[in-house]
Protein backbone atom coordinates (compact mmCIF):
# COMPACT_ATOMS: atom_id res chain seq x y z
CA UNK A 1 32.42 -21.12 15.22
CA UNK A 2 28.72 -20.68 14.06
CA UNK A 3 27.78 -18.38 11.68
CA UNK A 4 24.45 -18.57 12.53
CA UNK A 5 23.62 -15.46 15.12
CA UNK A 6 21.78 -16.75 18.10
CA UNK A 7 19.16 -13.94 19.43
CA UNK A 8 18.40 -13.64 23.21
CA UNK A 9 14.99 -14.94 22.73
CA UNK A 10 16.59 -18.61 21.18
CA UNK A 11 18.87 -18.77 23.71
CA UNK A 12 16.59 -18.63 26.60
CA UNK A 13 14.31 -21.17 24.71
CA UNK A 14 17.38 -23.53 24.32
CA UNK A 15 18.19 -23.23 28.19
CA UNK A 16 14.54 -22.87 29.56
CA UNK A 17 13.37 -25.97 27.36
CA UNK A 18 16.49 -28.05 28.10
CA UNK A 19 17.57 -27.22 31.45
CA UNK A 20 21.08 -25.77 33.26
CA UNK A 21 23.07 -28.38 31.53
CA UNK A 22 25.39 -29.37 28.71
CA UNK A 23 24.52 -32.34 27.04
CA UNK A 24 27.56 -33.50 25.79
CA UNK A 25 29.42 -34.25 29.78
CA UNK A 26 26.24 -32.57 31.64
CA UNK A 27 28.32 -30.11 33.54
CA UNK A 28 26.13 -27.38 34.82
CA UNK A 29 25.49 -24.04 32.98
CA UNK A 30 23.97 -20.99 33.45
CA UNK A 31 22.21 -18.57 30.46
CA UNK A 32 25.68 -16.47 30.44
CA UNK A 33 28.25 -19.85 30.03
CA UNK A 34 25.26 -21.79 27.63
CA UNK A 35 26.62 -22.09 23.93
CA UNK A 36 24.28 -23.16 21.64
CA UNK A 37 25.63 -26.35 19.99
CA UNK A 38 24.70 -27.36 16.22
CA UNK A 39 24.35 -31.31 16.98
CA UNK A 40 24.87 -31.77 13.00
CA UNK A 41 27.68 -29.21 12.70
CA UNK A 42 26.37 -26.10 10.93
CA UNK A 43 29.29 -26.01 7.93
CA UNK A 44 27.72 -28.94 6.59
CA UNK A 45 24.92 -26.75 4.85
CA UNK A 46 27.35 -25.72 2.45
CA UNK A 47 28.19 -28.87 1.50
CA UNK A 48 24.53 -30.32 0.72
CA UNK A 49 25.94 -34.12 -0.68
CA UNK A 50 27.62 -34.27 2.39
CA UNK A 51 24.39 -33.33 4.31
CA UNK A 52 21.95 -35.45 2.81
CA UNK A 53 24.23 -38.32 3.26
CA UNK A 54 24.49 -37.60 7.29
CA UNK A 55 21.09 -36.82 7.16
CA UNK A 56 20.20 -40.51 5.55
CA UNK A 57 22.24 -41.87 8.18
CA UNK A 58 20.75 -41.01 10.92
CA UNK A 59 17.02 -41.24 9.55
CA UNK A 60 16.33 -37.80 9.90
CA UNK A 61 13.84 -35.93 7.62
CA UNK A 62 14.80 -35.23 4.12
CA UNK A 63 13.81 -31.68 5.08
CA UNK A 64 15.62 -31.77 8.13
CA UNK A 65 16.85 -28.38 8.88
CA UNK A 66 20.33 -27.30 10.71
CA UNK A 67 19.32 -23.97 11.87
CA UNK A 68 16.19 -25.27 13.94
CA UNK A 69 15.49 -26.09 17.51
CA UNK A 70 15.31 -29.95 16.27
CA UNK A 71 19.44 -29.00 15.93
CA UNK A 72 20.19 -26.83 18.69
CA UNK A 73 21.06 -28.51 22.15
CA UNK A 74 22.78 -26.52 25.23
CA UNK A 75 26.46 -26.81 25.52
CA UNK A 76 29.77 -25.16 27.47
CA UNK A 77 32.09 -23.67 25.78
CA UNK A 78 34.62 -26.52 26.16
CA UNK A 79 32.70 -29.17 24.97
CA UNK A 80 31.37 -27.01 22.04
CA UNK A 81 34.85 -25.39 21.40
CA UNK A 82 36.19 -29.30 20.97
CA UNK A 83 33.56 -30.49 19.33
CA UNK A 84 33.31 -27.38 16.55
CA UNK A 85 32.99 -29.36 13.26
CA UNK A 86 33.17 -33.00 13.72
CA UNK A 87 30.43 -34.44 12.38
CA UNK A 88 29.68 -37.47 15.17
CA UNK A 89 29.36 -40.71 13.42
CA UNK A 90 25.47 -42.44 14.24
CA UNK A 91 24.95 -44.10 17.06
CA UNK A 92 21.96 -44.69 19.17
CA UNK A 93 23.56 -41.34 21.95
CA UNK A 94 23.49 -39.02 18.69
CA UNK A 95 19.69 -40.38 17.89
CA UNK A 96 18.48 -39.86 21.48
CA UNK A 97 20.56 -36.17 21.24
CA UNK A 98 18.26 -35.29 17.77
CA UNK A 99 15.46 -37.11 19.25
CA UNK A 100 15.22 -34.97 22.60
CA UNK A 101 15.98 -31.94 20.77
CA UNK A 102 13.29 -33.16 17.82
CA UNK A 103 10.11 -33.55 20.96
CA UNK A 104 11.18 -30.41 22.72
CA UNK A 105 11.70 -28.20 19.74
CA UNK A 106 7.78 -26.77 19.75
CA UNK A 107 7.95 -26.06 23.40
CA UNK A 108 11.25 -23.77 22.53
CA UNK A 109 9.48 -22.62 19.47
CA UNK A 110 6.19 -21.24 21.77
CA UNK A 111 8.90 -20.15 24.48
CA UNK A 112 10.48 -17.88 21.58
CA UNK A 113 7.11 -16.73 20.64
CA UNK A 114 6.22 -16.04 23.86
CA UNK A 115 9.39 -14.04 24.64
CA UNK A 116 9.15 -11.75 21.32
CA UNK A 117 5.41 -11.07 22.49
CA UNK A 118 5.72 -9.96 25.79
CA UNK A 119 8.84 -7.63 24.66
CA UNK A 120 6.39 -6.03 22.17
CA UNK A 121 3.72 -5.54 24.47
CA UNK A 122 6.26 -3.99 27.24
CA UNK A 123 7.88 -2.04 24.37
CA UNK A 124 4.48 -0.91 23.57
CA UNK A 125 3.12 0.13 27.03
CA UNK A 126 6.53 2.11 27.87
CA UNK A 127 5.98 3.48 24.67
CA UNK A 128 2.39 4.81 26.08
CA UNK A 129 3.28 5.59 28.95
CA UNK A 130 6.22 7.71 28.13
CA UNK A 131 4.02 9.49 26.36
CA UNK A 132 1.07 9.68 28.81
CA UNK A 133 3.90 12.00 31.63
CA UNK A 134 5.43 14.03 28.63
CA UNK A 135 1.81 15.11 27.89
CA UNK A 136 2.20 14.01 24.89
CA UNK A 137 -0.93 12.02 24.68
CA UNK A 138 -4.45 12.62 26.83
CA UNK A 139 -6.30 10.20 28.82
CA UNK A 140 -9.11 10.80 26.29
CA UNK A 141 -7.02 9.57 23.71
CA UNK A 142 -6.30 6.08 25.45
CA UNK A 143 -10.44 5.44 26.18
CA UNK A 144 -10.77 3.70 22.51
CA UNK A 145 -7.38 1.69 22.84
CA UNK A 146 -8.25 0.78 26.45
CA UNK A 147 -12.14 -0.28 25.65
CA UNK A 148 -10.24 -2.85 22.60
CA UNK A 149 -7.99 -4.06 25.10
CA UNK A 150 -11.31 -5.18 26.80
């Protein structure tokens, strides 16, 4: 089980960046059945020799990091449930695994961004215009944010 806590906005970068499927037997998923799976089990973080060693292996960066979208692939919950810890041995499947996950990660990365953003700015406009019908605020008040908008 991961200890790391997904947030909404990861998990619909992992599923919008790598599509309705898992990629361990590429049964189809949908954003309520999608685990996120930690290709290089998660665990190992704690165990850095161990890391570095798996890391080497499979050419990775020294820096490489666990809890990144270079890490994360889409999974169900049997395939991730059997998986859990085992740390797959290298092979040229695990590379192309990292490797897809490695080109798509800044796509996620501006899908996250882009997610957060647009929650703010709805956040903030419900905000304002809760307080535009309590009366709370006058349109007067809304002329300088509206003319820096433009």
């Amino acid at each position: 089980m991961s200890e790391y806590q997904f947030n909404q906005h990861q998990r619909f970068a992992v599923f919008s960046t790598h599509g309705p499927k898992c990629y361990i037997n590429n049964c189809p998923i949908d954003m309520q059945t999608m685990e996120i799976d930690h290709v290089i089990p998660e665990f190992l973080a704690a165990d850095r020799t161990r890391l570095d060693q798996v890391i080497a292996d499979l050419g990775l960066p020294l820096d490489f990091d666990i809890n990144s979208y270079e890490n994360w692939l889409p999974s169900c919950r049997k395939c991730n449930r059997q998986k859990s810890n085992l740390v797959f041995e290298p092979s040229l499947l695990l590379q192309r695994h990292l490797q897809v996950a490695a080109k798509k990660a800044a796509k996620a990365r501006e899908l996250e961004h882009k997610a957060v953003t647009e929650l703010a700015l709805s956040r903030a406009i419900n905000t304002i215009l809760r307080a535009v019908e309590g009366q709370t605020i006058s349109d007067e008040t809304l002329v300088p944010l509206i003319e820096t908008i433009r």
